[in-house]
Each structure stands twice: as C-alpha cells, then as structure tokens.
C-alpha atoms as a PDB file:
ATOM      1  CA  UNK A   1    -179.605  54.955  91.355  1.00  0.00           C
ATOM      2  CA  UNK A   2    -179.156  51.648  89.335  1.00  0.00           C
ATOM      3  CA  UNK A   3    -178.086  51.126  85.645  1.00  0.00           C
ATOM      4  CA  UNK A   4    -178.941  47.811  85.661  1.00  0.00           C
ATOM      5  CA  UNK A   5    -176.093  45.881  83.551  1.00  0.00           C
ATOM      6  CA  UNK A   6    -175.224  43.166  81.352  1.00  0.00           C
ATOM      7  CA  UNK A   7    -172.282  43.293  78.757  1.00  0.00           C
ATOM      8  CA  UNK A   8    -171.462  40.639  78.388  1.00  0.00           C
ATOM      9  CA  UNK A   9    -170.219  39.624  74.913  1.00  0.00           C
ATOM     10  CA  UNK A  10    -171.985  36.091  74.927  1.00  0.00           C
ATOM     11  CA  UNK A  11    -175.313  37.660  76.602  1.00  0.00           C
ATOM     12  CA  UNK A  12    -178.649  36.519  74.795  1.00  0.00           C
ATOM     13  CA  UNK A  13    -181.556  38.644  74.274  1.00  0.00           C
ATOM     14  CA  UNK A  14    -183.354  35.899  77.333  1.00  0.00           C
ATOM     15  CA  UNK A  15    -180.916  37.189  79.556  1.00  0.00           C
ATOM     16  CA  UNK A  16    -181.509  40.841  78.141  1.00  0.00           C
ATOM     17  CA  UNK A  17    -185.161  40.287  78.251  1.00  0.00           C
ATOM     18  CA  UNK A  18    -184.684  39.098  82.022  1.00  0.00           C
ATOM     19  CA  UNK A  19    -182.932  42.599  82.927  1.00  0.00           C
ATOM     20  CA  UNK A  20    -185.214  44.042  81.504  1.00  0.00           C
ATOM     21  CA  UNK A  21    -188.318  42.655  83.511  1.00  0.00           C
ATOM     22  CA  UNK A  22    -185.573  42.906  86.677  1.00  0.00           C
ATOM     23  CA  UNK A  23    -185.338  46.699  85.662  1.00  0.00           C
ATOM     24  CA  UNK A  24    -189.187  47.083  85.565  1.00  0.00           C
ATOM     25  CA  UNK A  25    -189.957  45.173  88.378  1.00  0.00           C
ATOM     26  CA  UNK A  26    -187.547  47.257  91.233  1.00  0.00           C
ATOM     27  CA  UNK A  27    -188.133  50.695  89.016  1.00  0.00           C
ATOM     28  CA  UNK A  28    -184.317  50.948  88.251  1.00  0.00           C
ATOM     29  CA  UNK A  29    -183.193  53.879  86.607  1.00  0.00           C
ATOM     30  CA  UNK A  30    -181.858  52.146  83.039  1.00  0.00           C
ATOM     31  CA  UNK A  31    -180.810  49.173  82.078  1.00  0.00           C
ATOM     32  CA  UNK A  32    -177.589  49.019  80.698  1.00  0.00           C
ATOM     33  CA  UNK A  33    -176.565  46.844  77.107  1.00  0.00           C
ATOM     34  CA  UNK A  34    -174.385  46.999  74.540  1.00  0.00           C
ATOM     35  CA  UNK A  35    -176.058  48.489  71.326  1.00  0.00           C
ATOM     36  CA  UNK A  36    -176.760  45.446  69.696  1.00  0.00           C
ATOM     37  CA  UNK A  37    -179.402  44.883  72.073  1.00  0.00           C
ATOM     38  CA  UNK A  38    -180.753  48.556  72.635  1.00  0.00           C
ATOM     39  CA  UNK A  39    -183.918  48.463  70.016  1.00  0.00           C
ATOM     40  CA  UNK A  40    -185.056  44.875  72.187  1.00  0.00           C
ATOM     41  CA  UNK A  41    -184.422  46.962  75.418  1.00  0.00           C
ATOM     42  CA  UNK A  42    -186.766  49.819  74.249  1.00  0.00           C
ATOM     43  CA  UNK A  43    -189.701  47.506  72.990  1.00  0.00           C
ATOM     44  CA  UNK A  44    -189.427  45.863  76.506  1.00  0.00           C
ATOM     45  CA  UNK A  45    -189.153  48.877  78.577  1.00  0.00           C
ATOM     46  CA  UNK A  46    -191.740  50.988  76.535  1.00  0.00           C
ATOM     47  CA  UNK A  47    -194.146  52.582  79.050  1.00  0.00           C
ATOM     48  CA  UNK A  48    -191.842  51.999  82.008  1.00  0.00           C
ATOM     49  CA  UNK A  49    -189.745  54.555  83.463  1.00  0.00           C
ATOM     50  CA  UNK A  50    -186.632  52.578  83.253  1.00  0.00           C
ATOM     51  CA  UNK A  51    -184.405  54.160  80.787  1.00  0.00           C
ATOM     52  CA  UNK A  52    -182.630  52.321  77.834  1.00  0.00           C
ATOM     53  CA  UNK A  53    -178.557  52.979  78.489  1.00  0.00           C
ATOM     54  CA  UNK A  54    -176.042  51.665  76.155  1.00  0.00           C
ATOM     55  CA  UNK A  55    -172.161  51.867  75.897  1.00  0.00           C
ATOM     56  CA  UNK A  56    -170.527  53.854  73.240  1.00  0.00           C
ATOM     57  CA  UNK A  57    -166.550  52.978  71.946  1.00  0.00           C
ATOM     58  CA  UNK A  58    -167.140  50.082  74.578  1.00  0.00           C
ATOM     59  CA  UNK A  59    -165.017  49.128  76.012  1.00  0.00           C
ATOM     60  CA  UNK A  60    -161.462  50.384  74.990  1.00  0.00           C
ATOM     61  CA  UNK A  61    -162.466  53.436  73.807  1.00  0.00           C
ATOM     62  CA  UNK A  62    -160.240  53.569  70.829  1.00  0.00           C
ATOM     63  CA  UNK A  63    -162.138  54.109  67.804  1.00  0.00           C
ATOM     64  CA  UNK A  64    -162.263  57.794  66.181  1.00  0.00           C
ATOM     65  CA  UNK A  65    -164.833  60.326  66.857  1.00  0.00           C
ATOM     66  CA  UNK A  66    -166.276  60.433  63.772  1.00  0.00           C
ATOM     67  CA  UNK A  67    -167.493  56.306  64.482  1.00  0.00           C
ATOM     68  CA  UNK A  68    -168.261  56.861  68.020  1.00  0.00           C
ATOM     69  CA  UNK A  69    -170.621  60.254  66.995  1.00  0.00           C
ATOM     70  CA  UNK A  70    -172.065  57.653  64.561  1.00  0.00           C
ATOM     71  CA  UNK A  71    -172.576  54.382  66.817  1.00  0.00           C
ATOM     72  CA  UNK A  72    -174.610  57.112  69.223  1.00  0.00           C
ATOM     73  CA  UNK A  73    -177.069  58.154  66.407  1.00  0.00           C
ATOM     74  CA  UNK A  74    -177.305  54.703  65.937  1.00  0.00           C
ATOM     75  CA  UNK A  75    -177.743  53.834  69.375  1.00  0.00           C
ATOM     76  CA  UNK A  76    -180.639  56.530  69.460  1.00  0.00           C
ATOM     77  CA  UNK A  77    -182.593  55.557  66.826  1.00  0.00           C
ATOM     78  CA  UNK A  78    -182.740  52.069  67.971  1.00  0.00           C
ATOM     79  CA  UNK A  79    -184.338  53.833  71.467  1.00  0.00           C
ATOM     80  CA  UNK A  80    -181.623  54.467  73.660  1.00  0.00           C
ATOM     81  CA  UNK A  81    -181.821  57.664  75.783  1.00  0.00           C
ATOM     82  CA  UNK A  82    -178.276  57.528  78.071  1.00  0.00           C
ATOM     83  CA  UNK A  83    -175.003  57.398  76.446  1.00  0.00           C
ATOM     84  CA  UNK A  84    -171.774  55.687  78.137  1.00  0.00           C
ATOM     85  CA  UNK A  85    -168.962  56.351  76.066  1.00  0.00           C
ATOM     86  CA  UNK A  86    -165.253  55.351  76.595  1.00  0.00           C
ATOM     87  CA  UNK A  87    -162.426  58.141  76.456  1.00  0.00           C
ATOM     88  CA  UNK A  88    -159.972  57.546  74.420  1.00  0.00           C
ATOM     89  CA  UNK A  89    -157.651  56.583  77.030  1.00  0.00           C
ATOM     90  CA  UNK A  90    -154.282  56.957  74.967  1.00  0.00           C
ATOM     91  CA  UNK A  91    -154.739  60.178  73.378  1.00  0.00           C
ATOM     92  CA  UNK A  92    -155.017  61.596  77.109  1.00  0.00           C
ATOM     93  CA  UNK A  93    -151.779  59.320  78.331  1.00  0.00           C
ATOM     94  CA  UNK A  94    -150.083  61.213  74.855  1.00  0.00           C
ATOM     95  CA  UNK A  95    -151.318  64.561  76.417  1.00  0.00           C
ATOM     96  CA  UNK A  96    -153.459  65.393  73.157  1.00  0.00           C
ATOM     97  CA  UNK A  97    -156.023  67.058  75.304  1.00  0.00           C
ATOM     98  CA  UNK A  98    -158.111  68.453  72.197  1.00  0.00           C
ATOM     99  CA  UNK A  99    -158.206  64.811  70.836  1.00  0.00           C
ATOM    100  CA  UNK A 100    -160.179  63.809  73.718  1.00  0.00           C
ATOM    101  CA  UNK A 101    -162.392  66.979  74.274  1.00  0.00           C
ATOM    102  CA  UNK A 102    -163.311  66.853  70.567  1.00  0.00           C
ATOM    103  CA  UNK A 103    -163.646  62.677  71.074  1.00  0.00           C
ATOM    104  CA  UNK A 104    -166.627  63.530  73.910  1.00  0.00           C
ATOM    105  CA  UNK A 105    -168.094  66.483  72.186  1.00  0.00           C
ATOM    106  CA  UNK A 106    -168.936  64.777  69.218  1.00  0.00           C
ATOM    107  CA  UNK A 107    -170.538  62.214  70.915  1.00  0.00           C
ATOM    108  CA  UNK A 108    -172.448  65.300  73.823  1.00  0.00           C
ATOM    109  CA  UNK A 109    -173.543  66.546  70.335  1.00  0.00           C
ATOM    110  CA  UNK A 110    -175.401  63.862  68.883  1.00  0.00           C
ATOM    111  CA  UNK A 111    -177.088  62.642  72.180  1.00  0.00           C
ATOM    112  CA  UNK A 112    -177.779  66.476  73.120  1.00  0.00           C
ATOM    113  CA  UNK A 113    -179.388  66.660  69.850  1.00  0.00           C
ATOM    114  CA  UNK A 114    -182.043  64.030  70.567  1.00  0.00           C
ATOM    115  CA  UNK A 115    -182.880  65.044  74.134  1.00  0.00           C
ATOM    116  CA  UNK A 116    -180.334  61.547  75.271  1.00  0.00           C
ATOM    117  CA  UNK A 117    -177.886  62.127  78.335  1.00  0.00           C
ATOM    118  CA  UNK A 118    -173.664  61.353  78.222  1.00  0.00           C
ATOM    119  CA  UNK A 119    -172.035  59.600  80.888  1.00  0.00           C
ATOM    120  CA  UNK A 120    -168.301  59.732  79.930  1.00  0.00           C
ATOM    121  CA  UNK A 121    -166.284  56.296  80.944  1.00  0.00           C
ATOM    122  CA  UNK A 122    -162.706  57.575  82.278  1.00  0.00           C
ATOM    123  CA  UNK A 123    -161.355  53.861  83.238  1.00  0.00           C
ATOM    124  CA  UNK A 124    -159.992  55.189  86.360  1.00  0.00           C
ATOM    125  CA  UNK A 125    -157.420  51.505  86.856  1.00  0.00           C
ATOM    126  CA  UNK A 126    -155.896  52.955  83.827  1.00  0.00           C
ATOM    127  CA  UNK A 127    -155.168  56.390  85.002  1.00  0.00           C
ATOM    128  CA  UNK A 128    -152.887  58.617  87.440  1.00  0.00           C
ATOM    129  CA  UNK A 129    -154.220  61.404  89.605  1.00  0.00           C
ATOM    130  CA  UNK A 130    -153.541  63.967  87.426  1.00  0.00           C
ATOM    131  CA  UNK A 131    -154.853  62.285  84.466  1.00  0.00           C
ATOM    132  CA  UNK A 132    -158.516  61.433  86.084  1.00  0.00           C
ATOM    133  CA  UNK A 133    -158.395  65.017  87.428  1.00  0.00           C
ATOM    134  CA  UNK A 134    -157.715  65.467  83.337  1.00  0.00           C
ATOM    135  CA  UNK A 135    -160.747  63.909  82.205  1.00  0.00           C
ATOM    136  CA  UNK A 136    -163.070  65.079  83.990  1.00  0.00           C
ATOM    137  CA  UNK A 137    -162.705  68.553  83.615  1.00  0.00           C
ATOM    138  CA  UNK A 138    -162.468  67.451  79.541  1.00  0.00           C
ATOM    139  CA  UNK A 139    -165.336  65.830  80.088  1.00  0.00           C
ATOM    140  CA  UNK A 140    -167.166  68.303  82.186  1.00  0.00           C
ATOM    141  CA  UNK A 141    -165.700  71.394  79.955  1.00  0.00           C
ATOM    142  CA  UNK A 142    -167.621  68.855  76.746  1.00  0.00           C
ATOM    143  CA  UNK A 143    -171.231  68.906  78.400  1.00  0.00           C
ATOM    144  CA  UNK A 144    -171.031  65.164  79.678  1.00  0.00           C
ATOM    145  CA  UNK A 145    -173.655  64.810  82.061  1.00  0.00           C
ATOM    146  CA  UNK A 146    -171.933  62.301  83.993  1.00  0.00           C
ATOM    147  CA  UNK A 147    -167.962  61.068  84.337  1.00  0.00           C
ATOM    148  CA  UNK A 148    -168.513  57.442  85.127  1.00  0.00           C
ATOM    149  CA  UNK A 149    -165.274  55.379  86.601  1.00  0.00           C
ATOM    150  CA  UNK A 150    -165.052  52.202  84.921  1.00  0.00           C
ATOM    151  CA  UNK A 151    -165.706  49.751  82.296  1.00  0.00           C
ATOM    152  CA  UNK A 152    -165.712  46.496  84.160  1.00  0.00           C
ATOM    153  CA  UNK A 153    -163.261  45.458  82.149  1.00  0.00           C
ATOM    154  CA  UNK A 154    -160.096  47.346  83.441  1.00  0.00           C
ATOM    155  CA  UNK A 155    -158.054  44.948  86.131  1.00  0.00           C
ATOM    156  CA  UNK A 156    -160.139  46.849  88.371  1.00  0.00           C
ATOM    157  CA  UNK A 157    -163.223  49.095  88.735  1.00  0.00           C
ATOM    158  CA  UNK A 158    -164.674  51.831  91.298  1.00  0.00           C
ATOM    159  CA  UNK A 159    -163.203  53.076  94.745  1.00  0.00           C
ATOM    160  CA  UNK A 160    -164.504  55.151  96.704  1.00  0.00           C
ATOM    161  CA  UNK A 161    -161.715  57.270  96.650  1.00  0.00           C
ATOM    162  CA  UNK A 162    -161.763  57.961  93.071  1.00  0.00           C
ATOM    163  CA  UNK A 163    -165.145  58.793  93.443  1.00  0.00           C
ATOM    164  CA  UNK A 164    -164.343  60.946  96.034  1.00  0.00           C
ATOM    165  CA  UNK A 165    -162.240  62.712  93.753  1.00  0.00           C
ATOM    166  CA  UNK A 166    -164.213  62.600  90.704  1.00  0.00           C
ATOM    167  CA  UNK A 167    -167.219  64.521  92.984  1.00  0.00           C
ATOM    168  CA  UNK A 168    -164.964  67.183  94.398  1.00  0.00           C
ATOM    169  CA  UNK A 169    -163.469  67.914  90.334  1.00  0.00           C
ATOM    170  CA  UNK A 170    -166.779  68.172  88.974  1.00  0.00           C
ATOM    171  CA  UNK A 171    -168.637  69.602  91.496  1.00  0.00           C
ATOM    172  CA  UNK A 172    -172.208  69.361  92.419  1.00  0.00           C
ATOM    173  CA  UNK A 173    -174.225  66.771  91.222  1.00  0.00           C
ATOM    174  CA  UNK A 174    -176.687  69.053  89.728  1.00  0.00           C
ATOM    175  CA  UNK A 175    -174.168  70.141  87.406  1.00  0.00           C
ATOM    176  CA  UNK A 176    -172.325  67.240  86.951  1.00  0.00           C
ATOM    177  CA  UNK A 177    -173.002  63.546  87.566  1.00  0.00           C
ATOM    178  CA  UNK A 178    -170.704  60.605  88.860  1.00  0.00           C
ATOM    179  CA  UNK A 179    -171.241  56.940  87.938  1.00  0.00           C
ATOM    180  CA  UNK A 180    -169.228  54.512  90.183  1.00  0.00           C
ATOM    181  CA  UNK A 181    -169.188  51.115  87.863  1.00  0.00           C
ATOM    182  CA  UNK A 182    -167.010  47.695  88.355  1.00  0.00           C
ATOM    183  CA  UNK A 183    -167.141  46.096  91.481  1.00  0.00           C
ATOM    184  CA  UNK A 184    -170.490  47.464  92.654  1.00  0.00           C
ATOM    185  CA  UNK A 185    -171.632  43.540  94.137  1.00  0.00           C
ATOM    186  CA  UNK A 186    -173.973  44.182  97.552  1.00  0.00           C
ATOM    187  CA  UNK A 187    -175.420  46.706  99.861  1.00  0.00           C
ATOM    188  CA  UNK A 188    -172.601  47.757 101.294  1.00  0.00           C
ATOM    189  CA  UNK A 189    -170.609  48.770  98.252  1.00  0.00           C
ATOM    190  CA  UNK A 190    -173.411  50.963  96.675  1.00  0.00           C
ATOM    191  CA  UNK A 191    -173.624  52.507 100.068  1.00  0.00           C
ATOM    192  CA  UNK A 192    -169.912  53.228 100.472  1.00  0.00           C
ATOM    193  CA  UNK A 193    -170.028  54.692  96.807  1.00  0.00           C
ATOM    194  CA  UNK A 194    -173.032  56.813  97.110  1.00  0.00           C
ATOM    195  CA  UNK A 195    -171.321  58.172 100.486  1.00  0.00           C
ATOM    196  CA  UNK A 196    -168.489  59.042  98.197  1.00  0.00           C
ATOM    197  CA  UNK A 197    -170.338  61.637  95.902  1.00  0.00           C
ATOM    198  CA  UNK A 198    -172.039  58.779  93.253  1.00  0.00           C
ATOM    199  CA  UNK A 199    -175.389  59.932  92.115  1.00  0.00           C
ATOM    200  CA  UNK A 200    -175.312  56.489  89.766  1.00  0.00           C
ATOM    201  CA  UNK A 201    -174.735  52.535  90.276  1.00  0.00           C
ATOM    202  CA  UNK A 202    -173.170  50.650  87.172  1.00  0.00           C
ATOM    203  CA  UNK A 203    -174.126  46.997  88.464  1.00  0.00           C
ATOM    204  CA  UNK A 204    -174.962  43.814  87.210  1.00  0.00           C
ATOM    205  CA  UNK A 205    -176.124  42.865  90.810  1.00  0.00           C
ATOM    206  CA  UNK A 206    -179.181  45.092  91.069  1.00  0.00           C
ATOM    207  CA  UNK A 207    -181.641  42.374  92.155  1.00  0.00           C
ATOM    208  CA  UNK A 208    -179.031  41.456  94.646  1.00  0.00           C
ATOM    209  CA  UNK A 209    -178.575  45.272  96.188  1.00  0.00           C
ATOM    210  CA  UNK A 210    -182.329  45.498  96.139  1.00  0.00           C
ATOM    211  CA  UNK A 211    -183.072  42.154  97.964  1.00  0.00           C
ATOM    212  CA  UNK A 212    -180.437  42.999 100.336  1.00  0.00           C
ATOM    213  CA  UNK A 213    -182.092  46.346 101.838  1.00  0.00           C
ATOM    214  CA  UNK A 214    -185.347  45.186 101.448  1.00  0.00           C
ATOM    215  CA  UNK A 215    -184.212  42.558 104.076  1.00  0.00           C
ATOM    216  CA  UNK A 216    -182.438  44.885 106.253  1.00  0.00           C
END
C-alpha cells in the first residue's frame, strides 16, 4: 500500500538512495520523488518490484497543461511508471471545469501512452465539499487512476473523512483508486485510512508503519 516518500526540496540523492533500499527491503509499492531524482530511482529499483512514482505540477499545481503533459514525458523517460499530478486548484475555485478536465487529460494521455498510471492530487485543505466532490468526478471522468488527497504541503493533509468521501464519489477501487497522503505518521493512521476506502499510503514514515506491525 506504501508510496514510499521524500520531497523534500533539500533531499540528496543519499537520502534518495536510502528510500530506495527502504523501498526494496519491505517490498513497498513505489517510492515516491520529485522528478529530478526519478532516472537515480529507476537505476536503483531496476529488478525490484517497487515502482518509480514522481509528482507532476508539484506542488501548487499551477503551471499550464501543455508543461505539465511535458514534465510527465519527461518524467517517463527518465523511468518513472506512476504519475502524481497537482490540479490546478484555482481554475476549479473559478468554476472553469474544462480547464481542469483538459489540465488531467493531458497529463492521463501521456502516462496512458507509455503503459504509466495517474494519481490526481486534489489538495483536499484547500477545498469545500462540493469542490472535492468536483474533482474527482473531473478526475475520474479524465481516466486518473487514482484521486490522491494531499500534497503535504497544504496546512493540512488526509482525513479519514475525506477519504471517506473521495471512495464513495469514485466508486470501487477497481475502477478508481484513492491515495490518502499528509499526515500518514504510524500504524494507526494507515489503518484508520485504509478503513476509510484508501487503496494507497503517501508516507514518508514507511519504515516506521512497517516496524510498527511487525512488532504488534
């Protein structure tokens, strides 16, 4: 269940390299880095089933489609294979609903293209009801694979009741899949959240999680 994460704008590719071995080690599902560390990530990881994830429009999701479409090929060819990109967060507040369906199907495009999944970052601390109910039907209506809740950088991150609600918009997770991110620290939260309808952990506190139930 675990995107294993580090985002950090000062991170070096040690640390990187450590997540990486982390990821291998406990079989996580990806590990997750911003782009300028995705080509280290897949020389590390090659032969591994941990998956290369990197974040797209990270993390204010304000740059135009046309870049973000571009930063994913990019992304790809450096051997990423899951896509978290950032909605654009004011052209949904501005109700230009076709701005932000067209923002996350250029990006479904290019990753669908080249076989790599979309998880599509909402920023649910930044967001009314209505408006996460918004995005992730956009999102769902663009092909995302997953609507995923949070940056980490927002004032806050995941709840379980916006997970909750994220589940019940997009429906099953075979169809659609939820990422709860930001504030995912120990055993307990990733339980709570995966009770809530995730189906995927954005956490930089993987090792921690795993230690945790493998002392329980």
């Amino acid at each position: 269940y675990i995107d294993h994460t580090l985002l950090k704008a000062d991170a070096t590719q040690d640390q990187i390299a450590q997540r990486c071995y982390e990821a291998r080690t406990h079989h996580f599902a990806s590990v997750c880095v911003n782009p300028t560390h995705v080509r280290l990530c897949a020389q590390l990881l090659k032969g591994s089933d941990v998956k290369v994830c990197t974040v797209i429009g990270f993390p204010l999701g304000a740059t135009a489609a046309p870049v973000k479409a571009y930063e994913t090929q990019t992304a790809i060819r450096d051997g990423a294979t899951e896509i978290d990109m950032v909605i654009n967060v004011g052209a949904l507040k501005s109700h230009d609903y076709r701005a932000v369906h067209e923002d996350i199907a250029a990006v479904v495009a290019m990753s669908h293209a080249h076989n790599a999944l979309v998880k599509v970052i909402i920023e649910t601390a930044l967001l009314t009801r209505s408006e996460k109910i918004l995005a992730c039907l956009l999102s769902r209506a663009a092909g995302a694979n997953f609507v995923k809740t949070s940056t980490g950088f927002a004032a806050s991150g995941a709840t379980p009741e916006d997970v909750e609600l994220m589940r019940r918009v997009v429906g099953s997770p075979s169809r659609v899949g939820v990422k709860a991110s930001g504030g995912v620290r120990s055993l307990a939260d990733a339980r709570t959240m995966l009770q809530a309808g995730a189906n995927r952990l954005g956490t930089s506190s993987g090792v921690k999680i795993i230690t945790e139930a493998l002392h329980e």
